[in-house]
Protein backbone atom coordinates (compact mmCIF):
# COMPACT_ATOMS: atom_id res chain seq x y z
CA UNK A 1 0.00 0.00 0.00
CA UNK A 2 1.07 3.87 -0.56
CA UNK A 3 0.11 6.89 1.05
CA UNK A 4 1.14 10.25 0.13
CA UNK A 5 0.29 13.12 3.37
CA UNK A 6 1.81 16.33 2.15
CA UNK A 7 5.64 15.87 1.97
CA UNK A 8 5.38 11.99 2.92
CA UNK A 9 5.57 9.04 0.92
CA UNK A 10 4.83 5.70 2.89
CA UNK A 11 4.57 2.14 1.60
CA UNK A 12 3.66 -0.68 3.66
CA UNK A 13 4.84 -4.00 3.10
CA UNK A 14 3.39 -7.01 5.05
CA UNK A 15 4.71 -10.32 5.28
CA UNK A 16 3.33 -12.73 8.08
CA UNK A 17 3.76 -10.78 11.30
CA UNK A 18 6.49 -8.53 9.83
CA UNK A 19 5.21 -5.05 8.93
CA UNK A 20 8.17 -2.72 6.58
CA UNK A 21 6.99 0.94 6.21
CA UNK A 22 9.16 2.58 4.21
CA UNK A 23 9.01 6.49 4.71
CA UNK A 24 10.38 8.69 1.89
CA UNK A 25 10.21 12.74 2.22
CA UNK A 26 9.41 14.98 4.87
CA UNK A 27 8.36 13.30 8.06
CA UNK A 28 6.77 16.42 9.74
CA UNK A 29 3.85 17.63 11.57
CA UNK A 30 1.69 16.61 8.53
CA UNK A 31 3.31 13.32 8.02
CA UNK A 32 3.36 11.92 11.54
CA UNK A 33 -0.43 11.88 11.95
CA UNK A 34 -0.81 9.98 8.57
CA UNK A 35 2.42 7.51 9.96
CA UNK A 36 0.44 7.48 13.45
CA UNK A 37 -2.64 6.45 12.13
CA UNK A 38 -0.72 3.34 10.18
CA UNK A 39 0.55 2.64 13.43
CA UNK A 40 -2.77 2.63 14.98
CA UNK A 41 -4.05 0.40 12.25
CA UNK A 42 -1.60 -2.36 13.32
CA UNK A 43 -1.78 -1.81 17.01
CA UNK A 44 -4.89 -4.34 16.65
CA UNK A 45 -2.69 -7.58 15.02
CA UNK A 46 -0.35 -7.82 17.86
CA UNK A 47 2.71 -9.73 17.85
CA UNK A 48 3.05 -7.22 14.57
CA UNK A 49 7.29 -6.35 14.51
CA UNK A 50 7.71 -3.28 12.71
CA UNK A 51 10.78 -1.92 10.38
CA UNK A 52 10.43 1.69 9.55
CA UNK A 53 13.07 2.31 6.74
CA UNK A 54 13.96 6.09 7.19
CA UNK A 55 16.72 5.78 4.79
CA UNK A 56 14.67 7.94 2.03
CA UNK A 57 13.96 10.79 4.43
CA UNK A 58 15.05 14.46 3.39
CA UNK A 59 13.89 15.57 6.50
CA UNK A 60 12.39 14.98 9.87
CA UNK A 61 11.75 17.38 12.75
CA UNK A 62 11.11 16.94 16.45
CA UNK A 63 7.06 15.74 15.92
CA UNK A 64 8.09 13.40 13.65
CA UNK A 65 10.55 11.77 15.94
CA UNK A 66 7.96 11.63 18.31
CA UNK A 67 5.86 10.01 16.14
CA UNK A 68 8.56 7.26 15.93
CA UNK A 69 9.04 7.15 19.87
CA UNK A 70 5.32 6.86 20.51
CA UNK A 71 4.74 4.31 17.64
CA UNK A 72 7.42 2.17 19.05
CA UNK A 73 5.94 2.69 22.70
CA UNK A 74 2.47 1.61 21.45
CA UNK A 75 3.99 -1.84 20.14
CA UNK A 76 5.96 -2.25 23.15
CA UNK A 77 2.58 -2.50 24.82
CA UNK A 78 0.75 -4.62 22.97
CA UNK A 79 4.26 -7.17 22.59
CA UNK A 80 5.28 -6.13 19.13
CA UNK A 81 8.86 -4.40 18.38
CA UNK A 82 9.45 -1.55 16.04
CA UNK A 83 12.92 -1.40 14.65
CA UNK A 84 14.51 1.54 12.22
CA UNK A 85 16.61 0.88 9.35
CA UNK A 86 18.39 3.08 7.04
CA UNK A 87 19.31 6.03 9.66
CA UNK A 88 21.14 9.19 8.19
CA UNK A 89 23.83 10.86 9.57
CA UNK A 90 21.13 13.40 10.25
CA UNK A 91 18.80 11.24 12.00
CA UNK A 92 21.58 10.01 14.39
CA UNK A 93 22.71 13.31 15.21
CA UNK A 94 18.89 14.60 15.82
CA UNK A 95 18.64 11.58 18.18
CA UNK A 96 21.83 12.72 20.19
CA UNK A 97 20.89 16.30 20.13
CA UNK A 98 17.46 15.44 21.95
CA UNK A 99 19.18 12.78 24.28
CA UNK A 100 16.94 9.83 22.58
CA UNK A 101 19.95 8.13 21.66
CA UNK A 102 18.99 4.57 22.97
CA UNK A 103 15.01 4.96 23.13
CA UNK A 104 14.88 3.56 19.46
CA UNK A 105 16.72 0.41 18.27
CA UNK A 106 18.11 1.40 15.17
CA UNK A 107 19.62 -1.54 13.41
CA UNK A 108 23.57 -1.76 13.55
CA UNK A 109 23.64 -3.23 9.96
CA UNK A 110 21.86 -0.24 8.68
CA UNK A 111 22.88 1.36 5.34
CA UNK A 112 22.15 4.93 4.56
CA UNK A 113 21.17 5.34 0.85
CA UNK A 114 23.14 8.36 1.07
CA UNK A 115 20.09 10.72 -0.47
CA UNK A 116 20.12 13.95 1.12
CA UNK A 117 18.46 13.96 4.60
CA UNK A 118 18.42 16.77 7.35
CA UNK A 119 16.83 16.83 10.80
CA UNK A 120 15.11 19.41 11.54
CA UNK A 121 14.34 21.13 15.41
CA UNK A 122 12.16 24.26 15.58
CA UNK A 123 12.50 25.38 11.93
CA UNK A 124 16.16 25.06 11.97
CA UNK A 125 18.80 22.22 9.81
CA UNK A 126 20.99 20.63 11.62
């Protein structure tokens, strides 16, 4: 399935109990209500693990990191696992500027496509 919300592409992928959402764009203000209402949708399967490949974002800002942190805290509940793939430079910095570094497993074999990404915090690039 794809879903365009403003700046953000998604695509969902399922495969037994795995879930990939791929997230291209901007994941922003816009885009996290669109990503939270995916997440909502799958909140219902349980067991559902979850990779969010963030490799083809250009940008995300601080609600759409929250997005990720609640989405992952929702699965925790309900005993699923979200995972992100594909982390930027960007992203990784963004996640030690806000001290979240830890809160999301991002996967250690992770390969950034090497499109240009930026995090974003109040308006501002980092």
């Amino acid at each position: 399935m794809q879903v365009e919300a403003g700046c953000l592409r998604m695509s969902v992928t399922h495969s037994g109990c795995d879930v990939v959402i791929v997230l291209d764009g901007e994941l922003d203000t816009r885009g996290r209500l669109r990503f939270r209402q995916e997440i909502h949708e799958l909140l219902g399967r349980g067991g559902t693990d979850v990779t969010v490949d963030v490799a083809g974002l250009r940008a995300i800002d601080i609600a759409g990191m929250a997005a990720l942190l609640r989405a992952e805290l929702l699965l925790r509940g309900v005993h699923s696992s979200l995972r992100v793939r594909g982390a930027s430079p960007a992203f990784m910095a963004l996640l030690r500027s806000t001290g979240l570094t830890g809160r999301l497993q991002v996967d250690a074999g992770s390969r950034w496509s090497g499109a240009t990404a930026s995090a974003t915090t109040g308006g501002s690039t980092r």
